[in-house]
N, C-alpha and C. Protein backbone atom coordinates (compact mmCIF):
# COMPACT_ATOMS: atom_id res chain seq x y z
N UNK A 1 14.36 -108.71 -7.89
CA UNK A 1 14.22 -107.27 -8.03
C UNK A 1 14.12 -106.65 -6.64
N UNK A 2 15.04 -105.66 -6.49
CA UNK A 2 15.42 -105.11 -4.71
C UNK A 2 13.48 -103.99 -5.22
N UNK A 3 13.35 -103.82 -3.89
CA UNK A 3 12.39 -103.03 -3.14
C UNK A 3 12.78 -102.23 -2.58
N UNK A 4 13.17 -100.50 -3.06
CA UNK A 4 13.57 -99.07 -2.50
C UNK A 4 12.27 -98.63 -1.62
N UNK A 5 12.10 -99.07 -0.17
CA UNK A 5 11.31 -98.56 0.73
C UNK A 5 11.05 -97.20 0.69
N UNK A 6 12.16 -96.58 0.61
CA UNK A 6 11.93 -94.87 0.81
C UNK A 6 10.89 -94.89 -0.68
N UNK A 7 11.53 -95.09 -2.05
CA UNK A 7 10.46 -94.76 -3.33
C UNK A 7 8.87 -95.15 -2.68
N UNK A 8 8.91 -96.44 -2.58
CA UNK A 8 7.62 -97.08 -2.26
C UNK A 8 6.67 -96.35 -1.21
N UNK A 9 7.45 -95.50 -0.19
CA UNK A 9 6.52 -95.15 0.61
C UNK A 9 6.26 -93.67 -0.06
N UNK A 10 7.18 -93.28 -0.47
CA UNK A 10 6.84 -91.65 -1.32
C UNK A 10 5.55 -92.04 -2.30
N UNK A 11 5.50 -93.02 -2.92
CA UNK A 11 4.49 -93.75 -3.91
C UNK A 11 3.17 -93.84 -3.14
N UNK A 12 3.33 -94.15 -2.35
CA UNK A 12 1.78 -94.65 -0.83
C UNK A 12 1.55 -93.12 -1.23
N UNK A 13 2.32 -92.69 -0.15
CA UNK A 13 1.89 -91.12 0.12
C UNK A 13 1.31 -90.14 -1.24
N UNK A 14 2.09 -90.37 -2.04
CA UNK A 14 1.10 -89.23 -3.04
C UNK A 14 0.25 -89.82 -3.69
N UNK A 15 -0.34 -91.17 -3.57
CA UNK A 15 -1.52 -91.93 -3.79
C UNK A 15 -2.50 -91.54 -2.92
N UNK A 16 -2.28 -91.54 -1.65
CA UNK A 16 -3.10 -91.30 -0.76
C UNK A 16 -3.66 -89.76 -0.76
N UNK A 17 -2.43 -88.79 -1.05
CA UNK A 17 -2.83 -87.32 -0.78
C UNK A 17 -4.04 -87.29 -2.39
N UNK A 18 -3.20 -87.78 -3.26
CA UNK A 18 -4.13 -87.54 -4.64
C UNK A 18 -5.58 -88.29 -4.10
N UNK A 19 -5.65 -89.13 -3.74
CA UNK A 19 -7.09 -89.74 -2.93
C UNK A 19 -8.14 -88.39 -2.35
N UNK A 20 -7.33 -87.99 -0.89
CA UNK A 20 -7.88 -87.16 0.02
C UNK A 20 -8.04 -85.89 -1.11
N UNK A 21 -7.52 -85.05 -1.65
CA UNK A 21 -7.90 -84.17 -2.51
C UNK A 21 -8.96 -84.19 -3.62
N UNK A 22 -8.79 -84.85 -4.12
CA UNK A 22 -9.83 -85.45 -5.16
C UNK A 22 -11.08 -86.29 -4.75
N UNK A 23 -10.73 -86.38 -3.82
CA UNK A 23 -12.74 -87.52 -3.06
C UNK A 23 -13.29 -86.76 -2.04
N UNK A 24 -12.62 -85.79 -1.84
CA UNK A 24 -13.18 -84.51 -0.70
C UNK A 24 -12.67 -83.38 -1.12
N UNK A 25 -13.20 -82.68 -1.96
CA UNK A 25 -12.85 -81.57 -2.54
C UNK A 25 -13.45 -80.02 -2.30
N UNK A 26 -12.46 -78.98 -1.66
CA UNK A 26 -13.11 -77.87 -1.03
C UNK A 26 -14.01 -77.03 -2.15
N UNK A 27 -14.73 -76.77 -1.64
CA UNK A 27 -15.51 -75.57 -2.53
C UNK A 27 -14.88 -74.48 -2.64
N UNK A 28 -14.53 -73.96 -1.36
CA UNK A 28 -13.36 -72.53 -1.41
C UNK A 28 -12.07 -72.90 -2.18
N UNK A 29 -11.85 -72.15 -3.66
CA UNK A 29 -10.10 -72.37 -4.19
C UNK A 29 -9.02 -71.98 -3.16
N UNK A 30 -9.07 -70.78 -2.79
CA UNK A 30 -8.50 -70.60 -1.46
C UNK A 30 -8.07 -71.38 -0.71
N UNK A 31 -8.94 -72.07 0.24
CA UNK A 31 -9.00 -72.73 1.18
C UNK A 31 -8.10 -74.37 0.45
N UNK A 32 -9.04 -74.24 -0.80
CA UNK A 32 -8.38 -75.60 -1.30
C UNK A 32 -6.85 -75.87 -1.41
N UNK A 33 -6.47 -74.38 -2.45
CA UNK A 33 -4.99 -74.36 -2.39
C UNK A 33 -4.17 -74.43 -1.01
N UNK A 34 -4.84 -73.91 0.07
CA UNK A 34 -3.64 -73.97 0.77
C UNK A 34 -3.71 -75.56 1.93
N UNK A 35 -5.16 -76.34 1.61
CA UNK A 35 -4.76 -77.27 1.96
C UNK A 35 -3.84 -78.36 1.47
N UNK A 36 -3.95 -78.16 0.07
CA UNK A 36 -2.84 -78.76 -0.97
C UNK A 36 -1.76 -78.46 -0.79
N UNK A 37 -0.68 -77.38 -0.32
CA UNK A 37 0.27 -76.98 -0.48
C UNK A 37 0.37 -76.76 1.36
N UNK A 38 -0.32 -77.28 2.23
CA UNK A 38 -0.28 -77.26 3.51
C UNK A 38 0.01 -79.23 3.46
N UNK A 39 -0.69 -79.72 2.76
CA UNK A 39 -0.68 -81.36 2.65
C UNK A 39 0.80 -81.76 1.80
N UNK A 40 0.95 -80.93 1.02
CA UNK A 40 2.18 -81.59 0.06
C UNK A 40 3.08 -81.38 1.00
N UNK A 41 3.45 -80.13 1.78
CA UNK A 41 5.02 -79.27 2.30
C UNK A 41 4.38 -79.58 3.50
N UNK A 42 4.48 -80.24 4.26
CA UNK A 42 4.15 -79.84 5.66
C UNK A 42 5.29 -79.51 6.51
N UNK A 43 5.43 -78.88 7.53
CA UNK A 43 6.35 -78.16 8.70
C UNK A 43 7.07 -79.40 8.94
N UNK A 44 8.62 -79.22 9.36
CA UNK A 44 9.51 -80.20 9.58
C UNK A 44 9.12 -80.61 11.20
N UNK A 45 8.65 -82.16 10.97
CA UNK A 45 8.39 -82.72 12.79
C UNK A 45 9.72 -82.43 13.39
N UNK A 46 10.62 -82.45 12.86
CA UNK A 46 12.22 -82.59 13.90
C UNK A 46 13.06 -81.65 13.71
N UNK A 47 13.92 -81.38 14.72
CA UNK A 47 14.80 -80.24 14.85
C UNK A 47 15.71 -81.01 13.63
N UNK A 48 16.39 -79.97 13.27
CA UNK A 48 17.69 -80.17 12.13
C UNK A 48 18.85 -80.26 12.68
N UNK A 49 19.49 -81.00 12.12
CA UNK A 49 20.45 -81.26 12.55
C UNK A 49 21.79 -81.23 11.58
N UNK A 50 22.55 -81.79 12.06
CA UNK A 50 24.21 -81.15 11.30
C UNK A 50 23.86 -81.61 10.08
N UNK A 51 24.67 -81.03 8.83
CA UNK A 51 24.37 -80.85 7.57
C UNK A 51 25.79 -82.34 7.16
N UNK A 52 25.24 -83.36 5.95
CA UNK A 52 25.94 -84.14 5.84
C UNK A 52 27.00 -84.07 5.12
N UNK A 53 27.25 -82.90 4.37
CA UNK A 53 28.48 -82.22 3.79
C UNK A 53 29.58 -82.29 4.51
N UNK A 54 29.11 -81.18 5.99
CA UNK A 54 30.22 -81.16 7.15
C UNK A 54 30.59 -82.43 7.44
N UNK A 55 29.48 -83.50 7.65
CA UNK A 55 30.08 -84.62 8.88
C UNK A 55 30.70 -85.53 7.62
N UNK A 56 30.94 -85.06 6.04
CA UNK A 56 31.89 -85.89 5.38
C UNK A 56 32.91 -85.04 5.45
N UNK A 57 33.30 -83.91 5.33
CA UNK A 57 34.33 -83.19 5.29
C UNK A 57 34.97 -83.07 6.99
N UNK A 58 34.30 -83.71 7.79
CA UNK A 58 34.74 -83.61 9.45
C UNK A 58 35.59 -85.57 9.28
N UNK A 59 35.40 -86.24 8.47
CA UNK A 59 35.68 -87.42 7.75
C UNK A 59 35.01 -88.68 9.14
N UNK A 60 33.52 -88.11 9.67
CA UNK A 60 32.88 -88.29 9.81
C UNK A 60 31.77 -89.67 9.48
N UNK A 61 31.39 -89.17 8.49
CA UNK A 61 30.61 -90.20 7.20
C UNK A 61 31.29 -90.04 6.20
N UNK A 62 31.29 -91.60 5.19
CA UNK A 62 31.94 -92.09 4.15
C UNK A 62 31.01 -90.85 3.20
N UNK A 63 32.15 -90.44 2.12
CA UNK A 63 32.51 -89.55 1.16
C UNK A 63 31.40 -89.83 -0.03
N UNK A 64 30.99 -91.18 0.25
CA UNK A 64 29.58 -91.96 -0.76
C UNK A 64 28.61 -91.07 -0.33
N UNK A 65 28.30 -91.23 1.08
CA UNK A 65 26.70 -90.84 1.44
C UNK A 65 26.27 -89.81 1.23
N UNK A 66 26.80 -88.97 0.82
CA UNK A 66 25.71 -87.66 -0.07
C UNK A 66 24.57 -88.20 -1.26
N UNK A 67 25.77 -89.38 -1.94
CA UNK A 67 25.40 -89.95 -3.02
C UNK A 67 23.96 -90.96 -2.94
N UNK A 68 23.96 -91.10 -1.99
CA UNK A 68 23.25 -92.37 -1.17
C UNK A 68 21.50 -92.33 -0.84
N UNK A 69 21.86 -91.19 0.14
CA UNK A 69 20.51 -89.99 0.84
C UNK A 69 20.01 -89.19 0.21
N UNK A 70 18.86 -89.18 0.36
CA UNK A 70 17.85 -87.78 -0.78
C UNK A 70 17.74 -86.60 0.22
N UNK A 71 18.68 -85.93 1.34
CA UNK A 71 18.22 -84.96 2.01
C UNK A 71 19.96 -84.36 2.34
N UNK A 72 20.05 -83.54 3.13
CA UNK A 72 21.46 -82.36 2.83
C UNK A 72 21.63 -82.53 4.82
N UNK A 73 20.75 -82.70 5.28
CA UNK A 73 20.69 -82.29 6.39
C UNK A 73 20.11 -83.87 7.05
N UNK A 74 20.58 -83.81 8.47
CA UNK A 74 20.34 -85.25 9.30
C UNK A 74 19.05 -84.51 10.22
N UNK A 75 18.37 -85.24 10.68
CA UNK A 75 17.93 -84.47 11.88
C UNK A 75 18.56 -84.77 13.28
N UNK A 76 17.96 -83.93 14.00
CA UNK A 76 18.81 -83.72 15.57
C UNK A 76 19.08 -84.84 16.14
N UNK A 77 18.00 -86.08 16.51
CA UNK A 77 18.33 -87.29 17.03
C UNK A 77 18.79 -88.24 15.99
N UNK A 78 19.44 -87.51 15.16
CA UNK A 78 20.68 -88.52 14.40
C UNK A 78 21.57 -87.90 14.53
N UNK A 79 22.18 -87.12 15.25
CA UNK A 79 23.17 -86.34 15.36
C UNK A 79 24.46 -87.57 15.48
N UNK A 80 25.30 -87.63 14.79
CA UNK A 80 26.41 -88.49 15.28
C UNK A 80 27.19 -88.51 16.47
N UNK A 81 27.02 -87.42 17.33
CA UNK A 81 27.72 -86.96 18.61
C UNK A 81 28.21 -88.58 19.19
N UNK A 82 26.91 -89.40 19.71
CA UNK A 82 27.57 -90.44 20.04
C UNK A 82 28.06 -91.60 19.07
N UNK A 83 26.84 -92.13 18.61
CA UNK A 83 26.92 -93.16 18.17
C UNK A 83 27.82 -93.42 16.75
N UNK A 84 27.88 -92.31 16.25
CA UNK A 84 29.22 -92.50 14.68
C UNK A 84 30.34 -91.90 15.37
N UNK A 85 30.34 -90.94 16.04
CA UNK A 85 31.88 -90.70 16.66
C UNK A 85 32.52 -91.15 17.10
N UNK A 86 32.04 -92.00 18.11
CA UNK A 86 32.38 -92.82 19.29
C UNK A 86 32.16 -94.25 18.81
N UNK A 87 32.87 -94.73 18.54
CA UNK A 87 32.73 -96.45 17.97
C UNK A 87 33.16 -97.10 18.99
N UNK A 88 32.08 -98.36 19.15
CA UNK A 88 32.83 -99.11 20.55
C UNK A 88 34.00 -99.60 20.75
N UNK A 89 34.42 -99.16 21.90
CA UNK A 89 35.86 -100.28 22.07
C UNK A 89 36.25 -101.23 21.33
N UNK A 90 37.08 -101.19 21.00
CA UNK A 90 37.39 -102.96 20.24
C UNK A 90 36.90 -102.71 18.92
N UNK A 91 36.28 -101.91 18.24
CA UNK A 91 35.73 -102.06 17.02
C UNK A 91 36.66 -101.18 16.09
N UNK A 92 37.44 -101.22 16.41
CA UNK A 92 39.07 -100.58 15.15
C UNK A 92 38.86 -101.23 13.69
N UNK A 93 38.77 -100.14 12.81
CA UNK A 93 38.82 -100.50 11.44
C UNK A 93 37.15 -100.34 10.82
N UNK A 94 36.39 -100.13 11.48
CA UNK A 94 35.10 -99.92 11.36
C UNK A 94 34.19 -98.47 11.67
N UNK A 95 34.95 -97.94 11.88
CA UNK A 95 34.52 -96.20 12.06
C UNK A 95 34.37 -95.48 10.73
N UNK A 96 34.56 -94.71 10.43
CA UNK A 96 34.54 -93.51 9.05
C UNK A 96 35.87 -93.36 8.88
């Protein structure tokens, strides 16, 4: 039976947040709600980057990987600029 890392760690995480909410619980509703909805959504750590629609329709990335990824957008230091555009020398037949 394969092991989906991404599920498994989404699984950690809302174990853990349901933990921290429920075993330390604010008195203020206020305050509570917006640590809940400050803890669930938090601010994106990384710049955004090219959207994976384009870099299949730029024929970029294989026509699968929308299918693949749970997100629309790469972030910035995945930008393909080098490393999917530029395939090393010698490596013909192995690009997008």
């Amino acid at each position: 039976m394969a092991i989906n890392p991404i599920a498994s760690a989404r699984a950690v995480n809302e174990q853990f947040l349901r933990h921290q909410l429920t075993a330390f619980p604010l008195a203020d509703e206020a305050v509570s709600r917006q640590a809940d909805e400050g803890i669930r959504a938090p601010a994106k750590a990384f710049r955004v980057g090219p959207r994976v629609r384009d870099l299949v329709t730029q024929e970029v990335l294989h026509p699968a990987f929308p299918g693949i990824v749970e997100y629309h957008d790469l972030v910035a230091h995945q930008d393909p600029g080098s490393s999917i555009r530029e395939p090393a020398e010698g490596d013909e037949g192995h690009g997008a």
